[in-house]
C-alpha atoms as a PDB file:
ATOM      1  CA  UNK A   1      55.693 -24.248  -9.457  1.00  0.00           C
ATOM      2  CA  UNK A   2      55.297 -24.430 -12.993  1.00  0.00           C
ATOM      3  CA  UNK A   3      54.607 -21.370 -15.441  1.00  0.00           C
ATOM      4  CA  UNK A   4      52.662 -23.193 -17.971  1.00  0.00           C
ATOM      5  CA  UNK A   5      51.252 -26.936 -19.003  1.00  0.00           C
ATOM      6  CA  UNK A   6      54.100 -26.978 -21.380  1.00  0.00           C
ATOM      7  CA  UNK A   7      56.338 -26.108 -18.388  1.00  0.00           C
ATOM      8  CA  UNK A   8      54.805 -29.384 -16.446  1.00  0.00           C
ATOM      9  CA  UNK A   9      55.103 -31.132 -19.295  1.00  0.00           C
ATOM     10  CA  UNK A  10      58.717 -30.735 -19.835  1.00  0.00           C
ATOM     11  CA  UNK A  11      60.117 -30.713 -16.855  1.00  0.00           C
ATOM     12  CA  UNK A  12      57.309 -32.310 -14.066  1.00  0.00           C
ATOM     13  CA  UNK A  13      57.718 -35.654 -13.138  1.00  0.00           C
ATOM     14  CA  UNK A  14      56.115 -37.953 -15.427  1.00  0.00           C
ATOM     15  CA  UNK A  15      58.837 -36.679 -18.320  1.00  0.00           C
ATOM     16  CA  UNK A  16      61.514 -37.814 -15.620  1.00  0.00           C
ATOM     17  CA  UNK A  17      59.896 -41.299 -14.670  1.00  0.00           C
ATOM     18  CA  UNK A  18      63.468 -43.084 -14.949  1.00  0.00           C
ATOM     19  CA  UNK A  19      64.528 -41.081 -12.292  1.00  0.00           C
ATOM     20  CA  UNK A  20      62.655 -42.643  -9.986  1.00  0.00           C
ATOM     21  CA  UNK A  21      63.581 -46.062 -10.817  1.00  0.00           C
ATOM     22  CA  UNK A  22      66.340 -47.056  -8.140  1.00  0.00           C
ATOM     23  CA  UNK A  23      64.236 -45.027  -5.283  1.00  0.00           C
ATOM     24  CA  UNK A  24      62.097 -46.948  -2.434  1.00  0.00           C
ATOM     25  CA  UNK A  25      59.125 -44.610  -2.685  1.00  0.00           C
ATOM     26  CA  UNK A  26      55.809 -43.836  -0.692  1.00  0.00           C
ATOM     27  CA  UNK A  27      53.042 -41.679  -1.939  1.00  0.00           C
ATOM     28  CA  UNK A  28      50.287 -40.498   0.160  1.00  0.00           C
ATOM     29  CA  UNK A  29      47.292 -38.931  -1.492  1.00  0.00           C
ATOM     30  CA  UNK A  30      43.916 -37.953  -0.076  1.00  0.00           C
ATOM     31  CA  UNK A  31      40.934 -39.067  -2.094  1.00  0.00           C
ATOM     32  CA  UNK A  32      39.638 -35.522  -2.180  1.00  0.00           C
ATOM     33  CA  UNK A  33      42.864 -34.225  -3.164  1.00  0.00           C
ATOM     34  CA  UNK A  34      43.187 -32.223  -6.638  1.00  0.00           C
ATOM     35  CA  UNK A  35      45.966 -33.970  -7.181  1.00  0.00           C
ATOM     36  CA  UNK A  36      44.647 -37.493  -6.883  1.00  0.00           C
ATOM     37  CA  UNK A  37      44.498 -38.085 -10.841  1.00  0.00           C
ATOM     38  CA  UNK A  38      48.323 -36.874 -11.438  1.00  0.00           C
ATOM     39  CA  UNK A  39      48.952 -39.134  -7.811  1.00  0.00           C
ATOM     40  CA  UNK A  40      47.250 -42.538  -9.636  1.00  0.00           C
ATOM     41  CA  UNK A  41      48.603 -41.835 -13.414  1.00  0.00           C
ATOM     42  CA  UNK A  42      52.102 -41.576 -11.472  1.00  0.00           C
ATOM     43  CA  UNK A  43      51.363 -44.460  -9.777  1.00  0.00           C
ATOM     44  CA  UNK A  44      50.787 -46.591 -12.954  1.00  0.00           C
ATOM     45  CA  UNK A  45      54.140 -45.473 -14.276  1.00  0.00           C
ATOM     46  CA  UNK A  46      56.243 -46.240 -11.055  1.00  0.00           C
ATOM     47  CA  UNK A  47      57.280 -48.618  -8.817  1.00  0.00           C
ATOM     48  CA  UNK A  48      55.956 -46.983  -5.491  1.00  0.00           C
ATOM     49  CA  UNK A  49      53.832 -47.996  -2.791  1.00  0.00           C
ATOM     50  CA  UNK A  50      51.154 -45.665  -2.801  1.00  0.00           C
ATOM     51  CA  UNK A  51      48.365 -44.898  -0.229  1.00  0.00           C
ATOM     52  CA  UNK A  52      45.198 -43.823  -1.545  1.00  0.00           C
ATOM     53  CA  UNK A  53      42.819 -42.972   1.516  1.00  0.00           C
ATOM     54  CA  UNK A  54      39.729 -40.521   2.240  1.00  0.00           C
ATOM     55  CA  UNK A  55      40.867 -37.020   2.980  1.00  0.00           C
ATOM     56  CA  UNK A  56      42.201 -34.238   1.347  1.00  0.00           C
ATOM     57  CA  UNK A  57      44.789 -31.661   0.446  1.00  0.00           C
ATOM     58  CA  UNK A  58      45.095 -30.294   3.785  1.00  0.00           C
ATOM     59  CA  UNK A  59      46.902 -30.236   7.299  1.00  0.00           C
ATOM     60  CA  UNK A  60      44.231 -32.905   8.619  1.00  0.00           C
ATOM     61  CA  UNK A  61      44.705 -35.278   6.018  1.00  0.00           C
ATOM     62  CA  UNK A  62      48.869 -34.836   6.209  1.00  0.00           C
ATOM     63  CA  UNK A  63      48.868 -34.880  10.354  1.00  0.00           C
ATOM     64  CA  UNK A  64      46.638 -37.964   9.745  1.00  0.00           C
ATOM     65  CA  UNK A  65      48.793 -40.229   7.371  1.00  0.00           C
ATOM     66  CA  UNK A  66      52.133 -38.451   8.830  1.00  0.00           C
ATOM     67  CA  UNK A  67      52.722 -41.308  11.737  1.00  0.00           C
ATOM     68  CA  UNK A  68      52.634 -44.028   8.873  1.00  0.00           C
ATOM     69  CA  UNK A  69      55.129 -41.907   6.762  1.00  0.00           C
ATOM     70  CA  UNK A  70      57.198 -41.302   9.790  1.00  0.00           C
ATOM     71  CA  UNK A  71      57.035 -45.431  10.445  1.00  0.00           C
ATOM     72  CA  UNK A  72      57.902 -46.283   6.532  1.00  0.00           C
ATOM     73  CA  UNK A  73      61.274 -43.782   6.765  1.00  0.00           C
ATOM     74  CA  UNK A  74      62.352 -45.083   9.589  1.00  0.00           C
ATOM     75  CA  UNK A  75      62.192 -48.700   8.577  1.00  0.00           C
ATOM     76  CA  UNK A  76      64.145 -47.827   5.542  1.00  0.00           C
ATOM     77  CA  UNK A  77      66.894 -45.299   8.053  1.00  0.00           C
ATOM     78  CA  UNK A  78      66.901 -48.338  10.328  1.00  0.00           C
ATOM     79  CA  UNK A  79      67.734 -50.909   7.245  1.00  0.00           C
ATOM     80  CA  UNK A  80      69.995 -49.179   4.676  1.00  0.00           C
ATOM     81  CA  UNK A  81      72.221 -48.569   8.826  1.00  0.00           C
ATOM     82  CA  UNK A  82      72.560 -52.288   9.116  1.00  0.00           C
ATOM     83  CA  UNK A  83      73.930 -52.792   5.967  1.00  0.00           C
END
């Protein structure tokens, strides 16, 4: 949770891009989410595969999309074990 925009600013995610940059990511955002905005702007700035579908920010939308997320872990569990 952040205090203030100038909080979010300094210390959310998009100052901290690089971060992300050795990560296999996966983001999941509901069209009707509030968040959908920050989800695509993020998007543009990282390498991610992200899923933008109808729903929103809410336990139907997450029990929805959570079998896919579930699937996309445990392709990465079952790869980075083989190595």
């Amino acid at each position: 949770m952040f205090d203030s925009e100038t909080d979010f600013e300094e210390y959310g995610i998009f100052a901290r891009t690089e971060l992300l940059d050795r990560l296999d990511l996966r983001i999941d955002c509901g069209r009707g989410d509030p968040f959908e905005r920050a989800v695509e702007a993020l998007a543009d700035e990282i390498d991610a595969e992200v899923h933008l579908e109808p729903g929103a920010h809410d336990a139907a939308y997450w029990t929805r999309v959570l079998p896919d997320q579930l699937a996309w872990l445990g392709d990465r569990v079952s790869a980075a074990g083989a190595q």
